[in-house]
Protein backbone atom coordinates (compact mmCIF):
# COMPACT_ATOMS: atom_id res chain seq x y z
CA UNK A 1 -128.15 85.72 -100.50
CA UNK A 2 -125.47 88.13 -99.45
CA UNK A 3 -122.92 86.63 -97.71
CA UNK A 4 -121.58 88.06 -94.13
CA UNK A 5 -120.04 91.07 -93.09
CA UNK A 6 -116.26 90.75 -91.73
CA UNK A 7 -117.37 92.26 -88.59
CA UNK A 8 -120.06 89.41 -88.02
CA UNK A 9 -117.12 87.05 -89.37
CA UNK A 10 -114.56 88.44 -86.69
CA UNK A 11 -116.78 88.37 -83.66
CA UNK A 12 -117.38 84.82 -84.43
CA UNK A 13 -113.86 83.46 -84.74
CA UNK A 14 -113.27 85.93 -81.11
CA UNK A 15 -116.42 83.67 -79.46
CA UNK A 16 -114.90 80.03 -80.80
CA UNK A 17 -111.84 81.18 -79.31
CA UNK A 18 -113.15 81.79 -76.07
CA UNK A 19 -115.54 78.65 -75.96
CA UNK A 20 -112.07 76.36 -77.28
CA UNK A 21 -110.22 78.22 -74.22
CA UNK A 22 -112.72 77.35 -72.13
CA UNK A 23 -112.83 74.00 -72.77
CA UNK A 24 -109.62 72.62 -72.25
CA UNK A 25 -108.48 75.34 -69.22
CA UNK A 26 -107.43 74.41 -66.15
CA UNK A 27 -109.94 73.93 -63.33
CA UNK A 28 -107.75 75.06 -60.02
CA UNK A 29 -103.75 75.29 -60.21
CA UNK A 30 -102.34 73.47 -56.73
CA UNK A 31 -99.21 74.26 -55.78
CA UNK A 32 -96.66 71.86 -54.05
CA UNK A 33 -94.33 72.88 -52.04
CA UNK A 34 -92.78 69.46 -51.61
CA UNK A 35 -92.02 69.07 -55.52
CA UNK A 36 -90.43 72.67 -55.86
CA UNK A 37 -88.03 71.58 -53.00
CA UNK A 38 -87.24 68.22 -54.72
CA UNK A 39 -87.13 70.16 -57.75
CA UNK A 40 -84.86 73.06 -57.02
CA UNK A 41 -81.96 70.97 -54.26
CA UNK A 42 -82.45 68.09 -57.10
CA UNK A 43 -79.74 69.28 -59.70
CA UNK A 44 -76.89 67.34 -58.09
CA UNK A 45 -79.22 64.29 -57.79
CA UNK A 46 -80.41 64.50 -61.01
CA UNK A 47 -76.99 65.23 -63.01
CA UNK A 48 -75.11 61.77 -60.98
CA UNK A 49 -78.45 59.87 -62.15
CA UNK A 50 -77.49 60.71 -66.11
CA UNK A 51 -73.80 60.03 -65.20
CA UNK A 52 -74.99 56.67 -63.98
CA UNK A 53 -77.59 55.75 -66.59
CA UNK A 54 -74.39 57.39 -69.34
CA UNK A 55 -72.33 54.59 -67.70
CA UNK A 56 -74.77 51.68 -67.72
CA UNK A 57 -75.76 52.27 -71.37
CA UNK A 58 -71.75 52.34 -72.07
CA UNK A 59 -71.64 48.93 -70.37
CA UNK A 60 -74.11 47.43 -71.97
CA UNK A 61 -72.57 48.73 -75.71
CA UNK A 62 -69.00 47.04 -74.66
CA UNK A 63 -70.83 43.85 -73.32
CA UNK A 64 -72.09 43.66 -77.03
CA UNK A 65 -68.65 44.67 -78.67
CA UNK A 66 -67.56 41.99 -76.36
CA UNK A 67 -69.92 39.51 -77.45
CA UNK A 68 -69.27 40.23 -81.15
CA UNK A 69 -65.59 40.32 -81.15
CA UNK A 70 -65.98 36.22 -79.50
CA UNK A 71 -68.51 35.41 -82.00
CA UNK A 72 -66.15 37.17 -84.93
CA UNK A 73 -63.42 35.06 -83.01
CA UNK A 74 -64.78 31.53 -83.01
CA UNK A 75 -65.32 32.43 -86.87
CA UNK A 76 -61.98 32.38 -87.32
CA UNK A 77 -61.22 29.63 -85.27
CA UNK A 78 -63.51 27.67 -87.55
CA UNK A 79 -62.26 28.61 -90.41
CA UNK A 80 -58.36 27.94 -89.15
CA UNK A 81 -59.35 24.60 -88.05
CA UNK A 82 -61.35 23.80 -91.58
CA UNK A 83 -57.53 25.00 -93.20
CA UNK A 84 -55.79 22.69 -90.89
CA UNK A 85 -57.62 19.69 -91.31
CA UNK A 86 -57.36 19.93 -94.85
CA UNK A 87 -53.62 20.50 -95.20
CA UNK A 88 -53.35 17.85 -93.02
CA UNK A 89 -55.44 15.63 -94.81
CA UNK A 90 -53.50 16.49 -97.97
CA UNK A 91 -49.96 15.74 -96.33
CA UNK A 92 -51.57 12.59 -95.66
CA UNK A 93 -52.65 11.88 -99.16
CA UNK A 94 -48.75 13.07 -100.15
CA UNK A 95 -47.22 10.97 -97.92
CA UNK A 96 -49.44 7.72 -98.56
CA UNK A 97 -49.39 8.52 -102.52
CA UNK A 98 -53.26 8.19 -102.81
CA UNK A 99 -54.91 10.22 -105.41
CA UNK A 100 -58.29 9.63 -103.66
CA UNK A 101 -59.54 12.28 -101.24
CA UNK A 102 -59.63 11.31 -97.56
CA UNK A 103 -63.14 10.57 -96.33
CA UNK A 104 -63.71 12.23 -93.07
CA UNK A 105 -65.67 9.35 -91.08
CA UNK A 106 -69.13 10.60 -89.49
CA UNK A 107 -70.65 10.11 -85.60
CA UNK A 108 -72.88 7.50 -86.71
CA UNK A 109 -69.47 5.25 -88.13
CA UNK A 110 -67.32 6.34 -85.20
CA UNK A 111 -69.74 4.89 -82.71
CA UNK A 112 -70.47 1.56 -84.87
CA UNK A 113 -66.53 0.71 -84.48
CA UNK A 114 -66.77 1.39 -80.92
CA UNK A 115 -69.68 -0.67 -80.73
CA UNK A 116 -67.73 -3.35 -82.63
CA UNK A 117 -64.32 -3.15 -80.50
CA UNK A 118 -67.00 -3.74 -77.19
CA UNK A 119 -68.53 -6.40 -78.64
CA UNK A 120 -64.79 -8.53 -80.16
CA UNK A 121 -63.75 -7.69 -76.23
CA UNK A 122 -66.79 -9.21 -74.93
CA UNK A 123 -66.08 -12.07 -77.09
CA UNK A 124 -62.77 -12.37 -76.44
CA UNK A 125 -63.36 -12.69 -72.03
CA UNK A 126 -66.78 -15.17 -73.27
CA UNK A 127 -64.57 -17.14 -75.17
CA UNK A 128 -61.76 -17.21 -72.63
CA UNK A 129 -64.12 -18.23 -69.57
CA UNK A 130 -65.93 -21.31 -71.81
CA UNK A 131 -62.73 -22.67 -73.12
CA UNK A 132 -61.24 -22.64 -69.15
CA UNK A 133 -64.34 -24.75 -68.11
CA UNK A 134 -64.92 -26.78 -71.15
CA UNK A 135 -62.48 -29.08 -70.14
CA UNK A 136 -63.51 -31.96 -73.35
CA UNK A 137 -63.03 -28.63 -75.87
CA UNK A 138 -60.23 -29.22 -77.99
CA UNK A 139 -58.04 -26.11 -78.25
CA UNK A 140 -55.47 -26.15 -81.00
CA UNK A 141 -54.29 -22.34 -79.62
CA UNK A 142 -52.67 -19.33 -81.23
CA UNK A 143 -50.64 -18.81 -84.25
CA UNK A 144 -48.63 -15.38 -84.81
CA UNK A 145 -47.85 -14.95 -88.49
CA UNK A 146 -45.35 -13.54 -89.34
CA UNK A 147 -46.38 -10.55 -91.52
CA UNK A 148 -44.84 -8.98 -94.27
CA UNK A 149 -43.69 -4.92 -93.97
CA UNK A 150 -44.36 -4.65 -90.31
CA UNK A 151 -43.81 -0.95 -89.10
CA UNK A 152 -43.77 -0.36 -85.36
CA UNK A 153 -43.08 -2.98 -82.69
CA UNK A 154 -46.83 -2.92 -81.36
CA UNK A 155 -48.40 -4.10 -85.05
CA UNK A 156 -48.86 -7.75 -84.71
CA UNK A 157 -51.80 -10.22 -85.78
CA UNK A 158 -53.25 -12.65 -83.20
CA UNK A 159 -54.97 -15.72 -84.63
CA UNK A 160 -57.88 -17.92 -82.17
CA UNK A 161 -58.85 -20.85 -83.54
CA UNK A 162 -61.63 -22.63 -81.15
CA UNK A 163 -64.10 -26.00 -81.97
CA UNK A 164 -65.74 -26.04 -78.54
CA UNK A 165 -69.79 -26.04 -78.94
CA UNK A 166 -70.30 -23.63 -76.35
CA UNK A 167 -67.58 -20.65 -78.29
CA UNK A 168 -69.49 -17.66 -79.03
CA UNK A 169 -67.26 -17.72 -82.50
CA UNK A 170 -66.60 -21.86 -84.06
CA UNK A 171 -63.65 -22.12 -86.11
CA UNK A 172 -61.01 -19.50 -86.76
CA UNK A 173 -60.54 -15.48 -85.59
CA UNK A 174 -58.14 -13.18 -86.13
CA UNK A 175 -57.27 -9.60 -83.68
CA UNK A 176 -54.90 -7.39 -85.39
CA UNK A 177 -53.27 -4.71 -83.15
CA UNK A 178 -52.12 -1.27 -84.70
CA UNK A 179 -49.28 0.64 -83.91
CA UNK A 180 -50.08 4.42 -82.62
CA UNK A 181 -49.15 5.66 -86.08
CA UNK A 182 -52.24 6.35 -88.39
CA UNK A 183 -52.47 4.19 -91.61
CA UNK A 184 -48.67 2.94 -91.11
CA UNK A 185 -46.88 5.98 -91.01
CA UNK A 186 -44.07 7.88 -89.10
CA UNK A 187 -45.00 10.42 -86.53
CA UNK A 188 -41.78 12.48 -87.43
CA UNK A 189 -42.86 12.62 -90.96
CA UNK A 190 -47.30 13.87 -90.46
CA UNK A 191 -45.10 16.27 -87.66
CA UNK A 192 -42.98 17.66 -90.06
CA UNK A 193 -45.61 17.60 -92.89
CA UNK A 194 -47.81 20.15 -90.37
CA UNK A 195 -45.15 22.06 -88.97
CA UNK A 196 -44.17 20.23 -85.28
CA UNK A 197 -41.63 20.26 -83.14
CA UNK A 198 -41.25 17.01 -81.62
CA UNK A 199 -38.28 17.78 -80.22
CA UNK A 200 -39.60 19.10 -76.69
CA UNK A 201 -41.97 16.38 -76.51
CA UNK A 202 -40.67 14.48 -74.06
CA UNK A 203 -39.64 16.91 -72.00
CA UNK A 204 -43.45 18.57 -72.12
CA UNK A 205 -44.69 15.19 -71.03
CA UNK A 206 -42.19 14.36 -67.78
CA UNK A 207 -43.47 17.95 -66.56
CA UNK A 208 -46.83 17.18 -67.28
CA UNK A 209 -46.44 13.78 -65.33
CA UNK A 210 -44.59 15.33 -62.30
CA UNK A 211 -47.53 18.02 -62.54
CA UNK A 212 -49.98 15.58 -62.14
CA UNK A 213 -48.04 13.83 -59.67
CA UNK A 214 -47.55 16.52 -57.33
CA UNK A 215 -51.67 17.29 -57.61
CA UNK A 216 -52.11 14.12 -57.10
CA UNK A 217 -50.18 13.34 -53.89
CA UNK A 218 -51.80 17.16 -52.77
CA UNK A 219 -55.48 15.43 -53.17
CA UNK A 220 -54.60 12.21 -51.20
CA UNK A 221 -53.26 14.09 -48.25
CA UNK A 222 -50.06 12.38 -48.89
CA UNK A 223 -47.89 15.79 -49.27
CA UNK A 224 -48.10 18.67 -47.51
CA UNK A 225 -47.53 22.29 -49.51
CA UNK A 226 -44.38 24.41 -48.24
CA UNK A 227 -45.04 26.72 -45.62
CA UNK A 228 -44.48 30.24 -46.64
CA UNK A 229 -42.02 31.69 -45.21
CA UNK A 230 -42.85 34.62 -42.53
CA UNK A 231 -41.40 37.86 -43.12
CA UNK A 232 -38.88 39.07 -40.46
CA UNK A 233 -39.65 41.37 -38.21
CA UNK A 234 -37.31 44.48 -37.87
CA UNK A 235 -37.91 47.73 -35.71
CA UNK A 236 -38.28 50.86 -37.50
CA UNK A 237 -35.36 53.26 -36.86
CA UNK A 238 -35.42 56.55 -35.66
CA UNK A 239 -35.92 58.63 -39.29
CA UNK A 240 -38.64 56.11 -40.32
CA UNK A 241 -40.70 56.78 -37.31
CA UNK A 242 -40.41 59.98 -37.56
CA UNK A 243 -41.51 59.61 -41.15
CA UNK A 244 -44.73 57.76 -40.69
CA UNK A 245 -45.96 60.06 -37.45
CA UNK A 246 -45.47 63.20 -40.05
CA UNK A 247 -47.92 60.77 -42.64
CA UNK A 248 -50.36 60.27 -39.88
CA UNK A 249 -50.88 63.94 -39.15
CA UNK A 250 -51.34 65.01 -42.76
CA UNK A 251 -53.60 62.68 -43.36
CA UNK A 252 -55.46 64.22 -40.43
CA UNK A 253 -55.26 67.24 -41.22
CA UNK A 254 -57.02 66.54 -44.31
């Protein structure tokens, strides 16, 4: 079978080019006015809108800078506060002459000793209020001892002993009360240790009182805040009038 002539082979690609064409053309072309206006006195419009969307997408990218630069800062802030804590805790273990690391106490122990200084308070007022009406309870009182190597004034030990029936707690109880200093120690010395000045402390805390005070009586009513004082009023002289009419009229002018 002999295969086709390139004549035969050209006509044919010509009549799938017109049948493609046909296809896919364009049933009736409408024209609108409306859209070649909008389109031609729309440069202006169109050129602020890019300006605008340019600045909203360079908002947005410092928004996230923004937000990275505080999460990169709290980072740090972590990390400084994870250094202090342990040089503190290691002045501590200097100054005490442990060899032991310091055990950071968890939420779960912090809120069982609260639990426990509620419950020796509630204990203490129950035991108060059964020994006042008991009157056949026989109370022997309260001892201080005297205790060896006291530091601070406020460090003393309290011993209850009660053998009323009706006591929440029979026999004897001791209360020991702390000084502010932690485990027995200075404050100049775990200041010094981390780097503090203690030497503007008080003067810090009378401004922070008289601060407080002064808000204070503001909220009650009690004191009134100072007036401010009204500006005096003065007439213009003869250059300065002058001055200001020749402002007026170039700013009309314009």
């Amino acid at each position: 079978m002999a295969g086709k002539p390139n004549r035969e082979i050209l006509t044919g690609g010509k009549r799938y080019k017109q049948q493609s064409s046909r296809k896919h053309r364009v049933e009736e072309v409408v024209f609108d006015g409306e859209a070649r206006v909008d389109y031609l006195t729309g440069f202006h419009k169109r050129k602020l809108q890019r300006q605008k969307r340019a600045q909203e997408f360079a908002k947005e990218q410092e928004r996230l800078a923004r937000l990275e630069e505080r999460a990169k800062i709290r980072e740090e802030r972590k990390k400084n506060i994870h250094k202090q804590l342990e040089k503190y805790n290691r002045s501590i273990k200097e100054l005490n002459g442990d060899v032991t690391e310091l055990n950071t106490s968890s939420d779960s122990e912090l809120e069982a000793n609260v639990a426990y200084d509620n419950n020796e308070n509630r204990n203490r007022s129950d035991r108060e209020f059964t020994q006042e009406e008991d009157d056949n309870a026989d109370w022997v009182g309260f001892d201080e001892e005297p205790e060896k190597d006291v530091r601070g004034i406020l460090k003393r030990k309290e011993v209850y002993v009660s053998t009323s029936e009706n006591a929440p707690i029979k026999g004897k109880s001791s209360v020991e009360i702390e000084d502010l200093a932690p485990h027995g120690m200075d404050i100049t010395q775990i200041a010094q240790a981390n780097f503090v000045d203690l030497t503007k402390s008080k003067e810090i805390l009378d401004k922070s009182i008289e601060r407080a005070k002064k808000y204070a009586e503001l909220i009650n009513g009690t004191r009134t805040p100072k007036a401010k004082s009204k500006k005096k009023f003065r007439y213009l002289s003869k250059t300065e009038r002058k001055a200001n009419t020749r402002k007026e009229r170039s700013k009309k002018r314009r």
